[in-house]
N, C-alpha and C. Protein backbone atom coordinates (compact mmCIF):
# COMPACT_ATOMS: atom_id res chain seq x y z
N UNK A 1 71.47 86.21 77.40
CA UNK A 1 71.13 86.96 78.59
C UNK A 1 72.42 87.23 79.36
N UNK A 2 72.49 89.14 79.38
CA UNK A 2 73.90 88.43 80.30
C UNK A 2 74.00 89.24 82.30
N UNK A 3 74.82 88.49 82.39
CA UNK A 3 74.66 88.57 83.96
C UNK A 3 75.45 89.93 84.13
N UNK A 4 75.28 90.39 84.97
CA UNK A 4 75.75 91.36 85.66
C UNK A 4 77.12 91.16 86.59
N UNK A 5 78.17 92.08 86.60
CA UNK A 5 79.41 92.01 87.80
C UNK A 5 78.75 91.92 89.26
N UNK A 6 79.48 91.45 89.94
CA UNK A 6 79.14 90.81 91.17
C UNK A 6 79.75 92.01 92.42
N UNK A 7 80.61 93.08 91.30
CA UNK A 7 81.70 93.61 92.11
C UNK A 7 82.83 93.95 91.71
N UNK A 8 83.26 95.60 92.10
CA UNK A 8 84.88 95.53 91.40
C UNK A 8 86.00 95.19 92.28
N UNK A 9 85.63 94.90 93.47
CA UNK A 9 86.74 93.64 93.75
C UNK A 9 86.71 92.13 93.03
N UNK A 10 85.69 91.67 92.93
CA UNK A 10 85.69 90.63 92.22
C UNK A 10 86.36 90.78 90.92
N UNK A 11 85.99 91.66 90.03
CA UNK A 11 86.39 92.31 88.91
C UNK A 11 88.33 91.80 88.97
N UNK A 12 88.61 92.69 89.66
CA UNK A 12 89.74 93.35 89.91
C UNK A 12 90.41 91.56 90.52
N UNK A 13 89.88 91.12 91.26
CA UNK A 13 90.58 89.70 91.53
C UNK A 13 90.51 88.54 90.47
N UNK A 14 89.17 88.62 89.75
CA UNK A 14 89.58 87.94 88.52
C UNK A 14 90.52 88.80 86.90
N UNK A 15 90.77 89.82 87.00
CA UNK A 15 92.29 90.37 86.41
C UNK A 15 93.41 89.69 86.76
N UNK A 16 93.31 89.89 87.95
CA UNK A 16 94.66 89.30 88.75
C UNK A 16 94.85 87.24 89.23
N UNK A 17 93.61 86.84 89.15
CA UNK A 17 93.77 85.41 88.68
C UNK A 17 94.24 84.75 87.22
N UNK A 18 93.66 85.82 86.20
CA UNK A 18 93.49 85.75 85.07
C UNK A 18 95.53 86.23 84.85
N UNK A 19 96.13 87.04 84.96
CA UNK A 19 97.22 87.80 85.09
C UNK A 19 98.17 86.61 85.85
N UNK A 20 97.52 86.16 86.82
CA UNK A 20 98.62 84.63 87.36
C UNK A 20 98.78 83.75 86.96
N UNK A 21 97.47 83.30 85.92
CA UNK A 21 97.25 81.88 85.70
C UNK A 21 98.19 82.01 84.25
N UNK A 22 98.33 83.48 83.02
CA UNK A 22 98.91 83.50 82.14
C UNK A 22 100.49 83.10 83.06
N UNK A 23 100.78 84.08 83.77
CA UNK A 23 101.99 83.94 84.12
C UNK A 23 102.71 83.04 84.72
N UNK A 24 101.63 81.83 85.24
CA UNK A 24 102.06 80.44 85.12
C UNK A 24 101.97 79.17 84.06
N UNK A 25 101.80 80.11 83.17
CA UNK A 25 101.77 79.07 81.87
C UNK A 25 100.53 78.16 81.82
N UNK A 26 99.48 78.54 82.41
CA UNK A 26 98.62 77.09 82.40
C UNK A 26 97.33 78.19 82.08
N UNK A 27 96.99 76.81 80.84
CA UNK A 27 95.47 77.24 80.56
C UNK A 27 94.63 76.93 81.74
N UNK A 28 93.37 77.20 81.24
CA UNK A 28 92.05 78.25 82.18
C UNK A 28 91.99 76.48 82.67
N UNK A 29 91.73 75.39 81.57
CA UNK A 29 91.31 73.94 82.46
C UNK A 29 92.37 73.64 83.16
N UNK A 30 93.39 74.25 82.62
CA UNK A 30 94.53 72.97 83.89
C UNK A 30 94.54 73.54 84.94
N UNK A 31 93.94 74.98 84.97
CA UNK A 31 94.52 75.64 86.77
C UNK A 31 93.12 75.14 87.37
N UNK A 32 92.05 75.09 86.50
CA UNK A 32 90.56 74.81 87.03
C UNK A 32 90.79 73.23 87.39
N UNK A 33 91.14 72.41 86.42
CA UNK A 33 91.93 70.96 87.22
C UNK A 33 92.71 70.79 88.50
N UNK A 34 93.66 71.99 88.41
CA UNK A 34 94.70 71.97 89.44
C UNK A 34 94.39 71.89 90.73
N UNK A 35 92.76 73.10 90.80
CA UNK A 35 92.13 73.56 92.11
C UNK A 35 91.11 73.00 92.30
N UNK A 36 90.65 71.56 91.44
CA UNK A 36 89.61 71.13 91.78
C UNK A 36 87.78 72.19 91.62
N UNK A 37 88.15 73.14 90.53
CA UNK A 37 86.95 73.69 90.35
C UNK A 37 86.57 73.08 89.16
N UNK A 38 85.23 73.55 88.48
CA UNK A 38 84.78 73.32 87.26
C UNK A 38 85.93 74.49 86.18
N UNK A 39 85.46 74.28 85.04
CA UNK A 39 86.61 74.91 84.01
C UNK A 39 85.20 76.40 83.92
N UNK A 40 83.70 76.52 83.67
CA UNK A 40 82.84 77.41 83.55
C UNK A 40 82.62 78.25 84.75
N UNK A 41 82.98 77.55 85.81
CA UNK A 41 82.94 78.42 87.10
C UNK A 41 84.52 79.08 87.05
N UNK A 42 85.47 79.04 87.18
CA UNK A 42 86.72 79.52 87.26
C UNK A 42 86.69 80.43 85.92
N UNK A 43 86.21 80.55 84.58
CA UNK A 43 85.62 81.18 83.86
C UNK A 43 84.90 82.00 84.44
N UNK A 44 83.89 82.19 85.16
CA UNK A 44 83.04 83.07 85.92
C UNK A 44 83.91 83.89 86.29
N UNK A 45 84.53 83.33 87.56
CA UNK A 45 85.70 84.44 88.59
C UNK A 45 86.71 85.37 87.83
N UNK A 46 87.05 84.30 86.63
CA UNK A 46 88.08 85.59 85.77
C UNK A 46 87.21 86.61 85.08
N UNK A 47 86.18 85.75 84.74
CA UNK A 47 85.18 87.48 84.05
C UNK A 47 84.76 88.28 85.16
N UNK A 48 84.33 88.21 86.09
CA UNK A 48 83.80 89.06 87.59
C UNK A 48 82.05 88.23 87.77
N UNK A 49 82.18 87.52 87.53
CA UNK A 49 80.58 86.91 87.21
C UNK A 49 80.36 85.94 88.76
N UNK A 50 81.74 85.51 89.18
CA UNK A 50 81.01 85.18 90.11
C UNK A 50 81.87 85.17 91.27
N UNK A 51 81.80 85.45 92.93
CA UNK A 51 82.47 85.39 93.84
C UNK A 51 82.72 84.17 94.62
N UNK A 52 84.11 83.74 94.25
CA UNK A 52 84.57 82.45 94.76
C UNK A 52 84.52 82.74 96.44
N UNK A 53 84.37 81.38 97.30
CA UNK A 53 84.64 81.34 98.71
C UNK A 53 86.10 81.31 99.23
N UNK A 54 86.47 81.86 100.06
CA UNK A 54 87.60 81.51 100.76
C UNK A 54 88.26 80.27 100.39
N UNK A 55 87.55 79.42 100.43
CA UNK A 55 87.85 77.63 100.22
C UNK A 55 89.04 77.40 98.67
N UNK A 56 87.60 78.27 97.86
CA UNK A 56 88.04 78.15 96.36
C UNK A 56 89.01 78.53 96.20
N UNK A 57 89.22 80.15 96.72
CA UNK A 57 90.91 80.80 97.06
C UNK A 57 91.88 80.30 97.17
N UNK A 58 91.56 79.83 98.24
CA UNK A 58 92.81 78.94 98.90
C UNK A 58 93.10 77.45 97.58
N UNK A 59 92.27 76.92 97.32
CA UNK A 59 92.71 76.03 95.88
C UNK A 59 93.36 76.88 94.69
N UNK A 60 92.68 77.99 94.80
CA UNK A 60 93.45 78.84 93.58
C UNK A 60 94.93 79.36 93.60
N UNK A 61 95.29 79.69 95.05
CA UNK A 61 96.42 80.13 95.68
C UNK A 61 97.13 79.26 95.43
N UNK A 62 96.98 77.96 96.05
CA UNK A 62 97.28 76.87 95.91
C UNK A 62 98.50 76.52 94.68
N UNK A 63 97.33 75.93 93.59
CA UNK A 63 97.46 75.58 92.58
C UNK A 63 98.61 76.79 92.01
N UNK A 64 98.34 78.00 91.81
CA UNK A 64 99.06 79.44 91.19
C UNK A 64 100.44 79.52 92.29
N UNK A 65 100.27 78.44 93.13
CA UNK A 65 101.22 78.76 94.20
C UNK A 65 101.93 80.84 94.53
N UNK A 66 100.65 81.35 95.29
CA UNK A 66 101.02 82.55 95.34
C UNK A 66 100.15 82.90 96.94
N UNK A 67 100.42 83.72 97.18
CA UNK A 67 99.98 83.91 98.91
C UNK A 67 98.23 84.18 98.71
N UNK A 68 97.50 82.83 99.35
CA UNK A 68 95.83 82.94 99.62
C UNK A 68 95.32 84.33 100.22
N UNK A 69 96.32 84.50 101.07
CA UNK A 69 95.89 86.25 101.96
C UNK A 69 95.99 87.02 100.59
N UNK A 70 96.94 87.01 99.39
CA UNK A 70 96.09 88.15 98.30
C UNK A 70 95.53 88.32 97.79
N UNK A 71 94.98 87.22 97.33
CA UNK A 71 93.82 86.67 96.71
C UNK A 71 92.32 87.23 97.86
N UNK A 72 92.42 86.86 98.93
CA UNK A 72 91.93 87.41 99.86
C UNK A 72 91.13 89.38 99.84
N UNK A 73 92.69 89.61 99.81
CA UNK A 73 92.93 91.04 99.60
C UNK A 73 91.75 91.25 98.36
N UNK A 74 92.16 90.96 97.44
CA UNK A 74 91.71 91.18 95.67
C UNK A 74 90.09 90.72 96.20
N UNK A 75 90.08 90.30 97.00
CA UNK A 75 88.42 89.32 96.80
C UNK A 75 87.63 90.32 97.82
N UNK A 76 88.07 91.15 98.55
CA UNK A 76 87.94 91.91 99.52
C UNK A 76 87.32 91.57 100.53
N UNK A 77 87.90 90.29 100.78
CA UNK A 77 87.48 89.66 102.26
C UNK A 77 88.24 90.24 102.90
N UNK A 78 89.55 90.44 103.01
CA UNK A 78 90.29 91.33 103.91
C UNK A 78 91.42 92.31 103.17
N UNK A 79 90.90 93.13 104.67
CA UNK A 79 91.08 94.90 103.99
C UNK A 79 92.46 95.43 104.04
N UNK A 80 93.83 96.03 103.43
CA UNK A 80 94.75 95.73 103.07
C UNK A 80 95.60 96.24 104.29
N UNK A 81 94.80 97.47 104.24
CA UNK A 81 95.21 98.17 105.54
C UNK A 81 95.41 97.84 106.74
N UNK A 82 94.64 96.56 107.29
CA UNK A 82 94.95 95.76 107.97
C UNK A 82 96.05 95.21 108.67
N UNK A 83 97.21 94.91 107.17
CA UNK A 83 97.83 93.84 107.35
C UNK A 83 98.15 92.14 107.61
N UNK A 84 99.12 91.80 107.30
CA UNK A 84 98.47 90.55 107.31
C UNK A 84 99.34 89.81 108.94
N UNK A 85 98.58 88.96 109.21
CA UNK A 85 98.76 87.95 110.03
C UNK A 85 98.03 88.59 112.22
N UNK A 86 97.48 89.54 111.90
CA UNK A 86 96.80 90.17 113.00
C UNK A 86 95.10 90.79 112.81
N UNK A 87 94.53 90.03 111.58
CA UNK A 87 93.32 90.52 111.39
C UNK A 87 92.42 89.48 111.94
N UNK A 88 90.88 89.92 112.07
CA UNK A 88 90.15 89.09 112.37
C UNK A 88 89.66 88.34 111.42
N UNK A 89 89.82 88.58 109.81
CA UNK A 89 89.52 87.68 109.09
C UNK A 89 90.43 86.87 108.93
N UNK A 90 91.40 87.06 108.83
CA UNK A 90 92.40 85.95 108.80
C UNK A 90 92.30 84.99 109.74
N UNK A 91 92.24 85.38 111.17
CA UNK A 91 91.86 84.08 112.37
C UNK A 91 90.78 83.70 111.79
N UNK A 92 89.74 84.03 111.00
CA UNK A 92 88.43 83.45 111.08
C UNK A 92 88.64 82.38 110.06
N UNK A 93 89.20 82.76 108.54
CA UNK A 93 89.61 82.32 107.58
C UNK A 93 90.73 80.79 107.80
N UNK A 94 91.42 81.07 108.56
CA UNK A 94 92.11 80.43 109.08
C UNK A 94 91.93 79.29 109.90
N UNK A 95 91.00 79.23 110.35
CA UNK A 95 90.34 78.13 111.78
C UNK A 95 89.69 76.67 110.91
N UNK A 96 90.29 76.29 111.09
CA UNK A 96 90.19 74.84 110.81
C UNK A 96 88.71 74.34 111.14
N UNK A 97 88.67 74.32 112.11
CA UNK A 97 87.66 74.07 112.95
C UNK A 97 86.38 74.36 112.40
N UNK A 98 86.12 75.26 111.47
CA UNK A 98 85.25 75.72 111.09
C UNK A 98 85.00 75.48 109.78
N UNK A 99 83.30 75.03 109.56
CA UNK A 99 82.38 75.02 107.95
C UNK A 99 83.20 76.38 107.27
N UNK A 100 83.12 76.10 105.72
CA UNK A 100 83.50 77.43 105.18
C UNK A 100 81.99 78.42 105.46
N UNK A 101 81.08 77.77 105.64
CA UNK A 101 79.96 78.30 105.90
C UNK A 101 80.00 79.59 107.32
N UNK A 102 80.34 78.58 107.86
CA UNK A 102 80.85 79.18 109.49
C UNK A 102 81.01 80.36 109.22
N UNK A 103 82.49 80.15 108.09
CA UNK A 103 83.26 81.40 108.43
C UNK A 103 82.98 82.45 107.64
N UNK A 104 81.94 82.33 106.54
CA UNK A 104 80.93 83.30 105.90
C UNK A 104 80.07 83.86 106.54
N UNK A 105 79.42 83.20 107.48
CA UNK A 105 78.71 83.76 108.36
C UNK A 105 79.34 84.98 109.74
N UNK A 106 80.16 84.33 109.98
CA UNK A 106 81.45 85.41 110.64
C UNK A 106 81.85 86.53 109.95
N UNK A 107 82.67 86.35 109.21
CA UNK A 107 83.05 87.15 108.50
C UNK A 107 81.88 88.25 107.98
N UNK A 108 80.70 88.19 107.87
CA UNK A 108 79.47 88.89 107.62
C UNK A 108 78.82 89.75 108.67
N UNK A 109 79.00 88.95 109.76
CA UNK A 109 78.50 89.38 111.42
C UNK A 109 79.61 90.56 111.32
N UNK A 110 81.02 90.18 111.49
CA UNK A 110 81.96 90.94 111.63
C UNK A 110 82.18 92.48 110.99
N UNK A 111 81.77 92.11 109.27
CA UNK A 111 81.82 93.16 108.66
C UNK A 111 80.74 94.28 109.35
N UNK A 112 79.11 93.42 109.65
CA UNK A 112 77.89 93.91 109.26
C UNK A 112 78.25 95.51 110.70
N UNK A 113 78.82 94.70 112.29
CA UNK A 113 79.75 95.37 113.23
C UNK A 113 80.47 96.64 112.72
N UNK A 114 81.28 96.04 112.04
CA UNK A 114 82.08 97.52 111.76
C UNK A 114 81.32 98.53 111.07
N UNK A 115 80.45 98.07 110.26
CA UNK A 115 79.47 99.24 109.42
C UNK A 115 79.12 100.03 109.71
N UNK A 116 78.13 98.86 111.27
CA UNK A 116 77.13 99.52 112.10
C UNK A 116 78.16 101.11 112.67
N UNK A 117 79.55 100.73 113.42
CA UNK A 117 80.35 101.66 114.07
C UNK A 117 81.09 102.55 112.97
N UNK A 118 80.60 102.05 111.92
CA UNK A 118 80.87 103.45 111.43
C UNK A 118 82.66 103.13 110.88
N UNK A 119 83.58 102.27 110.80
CA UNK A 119 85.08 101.52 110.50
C UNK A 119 84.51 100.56 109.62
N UNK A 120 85.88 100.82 108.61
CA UNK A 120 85.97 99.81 107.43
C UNK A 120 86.81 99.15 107.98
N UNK A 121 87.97 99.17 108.74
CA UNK A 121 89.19 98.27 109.43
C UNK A 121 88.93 98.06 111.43
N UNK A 122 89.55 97.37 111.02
CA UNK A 122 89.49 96.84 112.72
C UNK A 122 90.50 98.38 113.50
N UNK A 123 89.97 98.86 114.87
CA UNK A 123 90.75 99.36 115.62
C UNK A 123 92.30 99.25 115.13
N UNK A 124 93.24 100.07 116.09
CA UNK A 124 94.29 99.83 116.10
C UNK A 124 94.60 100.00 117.73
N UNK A 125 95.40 99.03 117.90
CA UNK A 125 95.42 99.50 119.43
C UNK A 125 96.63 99.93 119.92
């Protein structure tokens, strides 16, 4: 039975996990070791099968030692155009303080906002 893509950002971010993890020399278990995921789920994300959380990112970044905000980018939590270090996902992503749950839920409110107004990116002011 097979599953369906989740998404061609997802798609497109597991290329580019898949594309880091060769180019750091480490098979699919040692980076899935590295980041504390399962070895069949991190399998998922490189096929497009399944959309990792922020959390997972940031272990993947991690581990691949390469910037979490691109991974980000690729995952299309945040939008490129943006930029980095002045978006609202990034403060949201960023906040300690907060369940990864939290900040799924934010980040969702936030998007669901801009839809409504009609913007894929935040203002510019």
């Amino acid at each position: 039975m097979a599953m369906g893509k989740v998404g061609s950002a997802v798609e497109t971010l597991g290329d580019y996990l898949r594309e880091q993890r060769v180019s750091a020399h480490l098979s699919l278990r040692q980076l899935a070791e590295q980041a504390g995921v399962s070895n069949p789920y991190l399998s998922q994300i490189e096929r497009g099968l399944r959309r990792p959380s922020a959390q997972v990112l940031q272990q993947l970044a991690k581990a691949l030692r390469i910037s979490a905000e691109q991974l980000y980018v690729r995952a299309g939590i945040v939008s490129p155009e943006e930029g980095v270090g002045g978006s609202v996902e990034l403060a949201i992503l960023g906040d300690s303080a907060l369940t990864e749950r939290q900040k799924q839920s934010l980040l969702d409110v936030y998007t669901s906002f801009l839809a409504l107004n009609g913007t894929t990116t935040q203002p510019k002011e």
